[in-house]
C-alpha atoms as a PDB file:
ATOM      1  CA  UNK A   1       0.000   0.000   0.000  1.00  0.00           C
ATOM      2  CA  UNK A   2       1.193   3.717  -0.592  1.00  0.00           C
ATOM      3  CA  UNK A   3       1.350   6.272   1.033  1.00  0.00           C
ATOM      4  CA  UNK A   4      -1.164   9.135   0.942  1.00  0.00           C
ATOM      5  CA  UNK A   5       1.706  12.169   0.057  1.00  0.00           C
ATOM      6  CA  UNK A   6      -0.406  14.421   2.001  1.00  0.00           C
ATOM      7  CA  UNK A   7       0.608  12.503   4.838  1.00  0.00           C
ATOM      8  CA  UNK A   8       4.250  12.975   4.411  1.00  0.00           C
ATOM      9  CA  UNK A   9       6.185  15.650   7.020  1.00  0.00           C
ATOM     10  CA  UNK A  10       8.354  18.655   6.505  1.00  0.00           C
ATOM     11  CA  UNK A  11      11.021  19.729   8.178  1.00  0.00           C
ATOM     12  CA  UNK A  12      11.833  22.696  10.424  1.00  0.00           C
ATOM     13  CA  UNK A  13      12.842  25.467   7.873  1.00  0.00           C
ATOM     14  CA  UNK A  14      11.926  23.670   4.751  1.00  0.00           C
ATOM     15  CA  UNK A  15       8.481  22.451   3.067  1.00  0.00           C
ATOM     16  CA  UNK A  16       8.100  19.205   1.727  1.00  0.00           C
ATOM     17  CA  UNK A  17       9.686  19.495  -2.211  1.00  0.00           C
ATOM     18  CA  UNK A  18       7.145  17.474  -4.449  1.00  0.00           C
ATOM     19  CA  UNK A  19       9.459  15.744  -6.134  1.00  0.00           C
ATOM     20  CA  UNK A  20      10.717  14.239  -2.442  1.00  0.00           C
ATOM     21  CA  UNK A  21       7.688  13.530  -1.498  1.00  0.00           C
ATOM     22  CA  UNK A  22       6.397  11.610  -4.802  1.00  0.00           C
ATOM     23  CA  UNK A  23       9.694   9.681  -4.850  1.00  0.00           C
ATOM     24  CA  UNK A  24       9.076   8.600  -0.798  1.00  0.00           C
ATOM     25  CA  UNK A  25       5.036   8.412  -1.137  1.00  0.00           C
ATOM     26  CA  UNK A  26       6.462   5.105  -3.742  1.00  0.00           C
ATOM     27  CA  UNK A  27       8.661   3.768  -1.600  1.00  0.00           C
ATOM     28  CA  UNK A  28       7.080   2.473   1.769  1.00  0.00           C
ATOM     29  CA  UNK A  29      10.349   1.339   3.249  1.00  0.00           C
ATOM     30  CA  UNK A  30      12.084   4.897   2.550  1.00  0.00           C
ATOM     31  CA  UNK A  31       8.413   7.322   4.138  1.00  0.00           C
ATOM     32  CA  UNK A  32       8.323   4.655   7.085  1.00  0.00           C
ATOM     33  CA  UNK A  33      11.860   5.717   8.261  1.00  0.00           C
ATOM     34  CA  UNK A  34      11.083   9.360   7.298  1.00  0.00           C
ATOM     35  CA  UNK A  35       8.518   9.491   9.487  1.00  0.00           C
ATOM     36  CA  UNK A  36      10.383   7.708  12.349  1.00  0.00           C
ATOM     37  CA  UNK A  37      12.866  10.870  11.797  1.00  0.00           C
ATOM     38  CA  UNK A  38      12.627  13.957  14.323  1.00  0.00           C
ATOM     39  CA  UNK A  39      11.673  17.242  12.395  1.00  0.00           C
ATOM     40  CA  UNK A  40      15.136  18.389  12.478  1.00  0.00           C
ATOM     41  CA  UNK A  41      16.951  15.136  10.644  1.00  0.00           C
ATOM     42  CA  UNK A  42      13.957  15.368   7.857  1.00  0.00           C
ATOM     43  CA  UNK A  43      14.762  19.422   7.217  1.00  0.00           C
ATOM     44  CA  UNK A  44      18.477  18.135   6.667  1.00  0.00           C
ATOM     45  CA  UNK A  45      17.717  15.873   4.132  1.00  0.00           C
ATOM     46  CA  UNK A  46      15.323  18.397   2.549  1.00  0.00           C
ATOM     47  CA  UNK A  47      18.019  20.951   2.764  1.00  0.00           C
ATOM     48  CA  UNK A  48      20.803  18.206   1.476  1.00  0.00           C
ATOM     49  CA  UNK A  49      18.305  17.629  -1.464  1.00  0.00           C
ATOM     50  CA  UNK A  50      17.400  21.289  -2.997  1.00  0.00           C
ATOM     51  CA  UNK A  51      20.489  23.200  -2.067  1.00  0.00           C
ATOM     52  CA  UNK A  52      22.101  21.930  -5.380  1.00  0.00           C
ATOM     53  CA  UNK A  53      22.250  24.386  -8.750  1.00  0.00           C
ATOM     54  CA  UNK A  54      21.463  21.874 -11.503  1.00  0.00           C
ATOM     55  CA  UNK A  55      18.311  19.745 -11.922  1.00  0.00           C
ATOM     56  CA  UNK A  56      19.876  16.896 -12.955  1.00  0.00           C
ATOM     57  CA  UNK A  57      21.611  16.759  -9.598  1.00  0.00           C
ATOM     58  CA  UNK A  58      18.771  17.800  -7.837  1.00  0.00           C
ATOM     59  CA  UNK A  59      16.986  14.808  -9.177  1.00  0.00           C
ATOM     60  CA  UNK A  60      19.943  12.339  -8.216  1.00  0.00           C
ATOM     61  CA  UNK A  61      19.885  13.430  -4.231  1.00  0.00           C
ATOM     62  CA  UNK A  62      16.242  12.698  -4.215  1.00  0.00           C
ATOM     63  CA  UNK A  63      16.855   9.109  -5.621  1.00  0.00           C
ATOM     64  CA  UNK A  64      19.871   9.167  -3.089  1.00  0.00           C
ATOM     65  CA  UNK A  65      17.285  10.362   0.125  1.00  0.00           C
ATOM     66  CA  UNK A  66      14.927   7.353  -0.420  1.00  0.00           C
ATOM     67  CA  UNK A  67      17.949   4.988  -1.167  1.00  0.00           C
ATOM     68  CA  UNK A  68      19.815   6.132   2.033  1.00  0.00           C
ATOM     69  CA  UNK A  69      16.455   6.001   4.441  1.00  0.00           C
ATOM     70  CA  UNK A  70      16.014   2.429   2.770  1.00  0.00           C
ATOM     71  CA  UNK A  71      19.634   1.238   4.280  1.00  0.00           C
ATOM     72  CA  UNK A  72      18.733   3.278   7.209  1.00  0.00           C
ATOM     73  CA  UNK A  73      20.529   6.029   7.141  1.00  0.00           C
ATOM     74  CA  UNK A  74      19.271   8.920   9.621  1.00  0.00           C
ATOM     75  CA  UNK A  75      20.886  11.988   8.606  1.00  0.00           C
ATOM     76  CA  UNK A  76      23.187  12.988   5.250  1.00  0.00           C
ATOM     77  CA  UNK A  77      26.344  11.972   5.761  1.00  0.00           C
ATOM     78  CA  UNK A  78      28.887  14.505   5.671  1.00  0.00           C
ATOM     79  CA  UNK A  79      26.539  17.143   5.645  1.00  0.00           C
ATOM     80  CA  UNK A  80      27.256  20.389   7.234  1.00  0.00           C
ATOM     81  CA  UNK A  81      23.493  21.058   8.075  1.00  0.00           C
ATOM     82  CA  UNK A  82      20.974  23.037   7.025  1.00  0.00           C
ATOM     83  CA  UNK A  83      22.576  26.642   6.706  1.00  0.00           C
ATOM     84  CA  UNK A  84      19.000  28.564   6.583  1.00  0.00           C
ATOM     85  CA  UNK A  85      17.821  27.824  10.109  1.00  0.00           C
ATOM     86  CA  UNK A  86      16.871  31.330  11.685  1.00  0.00           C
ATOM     87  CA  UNK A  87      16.688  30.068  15.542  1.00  0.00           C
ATOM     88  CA  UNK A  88      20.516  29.096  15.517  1.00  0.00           C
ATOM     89  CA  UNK A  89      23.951  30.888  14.611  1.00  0.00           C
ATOM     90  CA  UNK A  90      25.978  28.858  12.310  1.00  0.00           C
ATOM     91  CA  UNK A  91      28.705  27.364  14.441  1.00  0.00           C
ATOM     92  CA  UNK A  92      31.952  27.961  13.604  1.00  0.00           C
ATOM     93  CA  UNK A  93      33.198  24.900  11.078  1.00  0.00           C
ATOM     94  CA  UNK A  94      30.173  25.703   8.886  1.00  0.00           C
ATOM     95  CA  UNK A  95      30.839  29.354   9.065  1.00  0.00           C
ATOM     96  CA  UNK A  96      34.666  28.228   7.671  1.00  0.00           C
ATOM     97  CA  UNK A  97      33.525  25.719   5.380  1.00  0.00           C
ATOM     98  CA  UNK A  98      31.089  28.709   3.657  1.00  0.00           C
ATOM     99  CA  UNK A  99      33.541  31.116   3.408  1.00  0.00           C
ATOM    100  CA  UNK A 100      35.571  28.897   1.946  1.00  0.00           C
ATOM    101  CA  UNK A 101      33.506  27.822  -0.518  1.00  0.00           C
ATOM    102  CA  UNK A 102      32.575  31.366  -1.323  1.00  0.00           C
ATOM    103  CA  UNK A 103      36.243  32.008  -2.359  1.00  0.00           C
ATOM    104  CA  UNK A 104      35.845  29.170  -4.733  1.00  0.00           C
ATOM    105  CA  UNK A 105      33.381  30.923  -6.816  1.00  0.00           C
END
């Protein structure tokens, strides 16, 4: 049976993307661990999943989300967290690893 997509949770900071939500709402496996996920873990996932420029990437972490809650995976690895939360300051590492990155451009 599949999940009714209007049953499917946000995160914090960030909405439920469609295209998340249509690829979890087919996988049963993948929206029964997102649900089992506190607020915060699902808004870094949403966050790990739309931050990217190019569609074709964009479309790749959302095949990676459902794949990684599948093997039960919790949180993206190696992710820095989601850098649009208003109700924190950034902490130091991810303050680094931005302005770093900024240089790159």
């Amino acid at each position: 049976m599949l999940m009714n997509e209007a049953s499917i949770a946000g995160g914090i900071v960030h909405r439920m993307p469609a295209d998340l939500k249509m690829a979890l709402a087919d996988a049963p496996t993948a929206v029964a661990a997102w649900q089992s996920l506190t607020p915060l873990a699902r808004n870094e996932w949403i966050c790990w999943a739309v931050t990217v420029k190019q569609q074709r990437t964009r479309d790749e972490h959302v095949k990676r989300v459902v794949s990684a809650l599948k093997e039960g995976m919790r949180r993206p690895c190696c992710w820095l967290g989601c850098f649009h939360r208003k109700d924190k300051a950034l902490s130091p590492s991810v303050q680094w690893v931005l302005h770093k990155r900024s240089k790159l451009r």
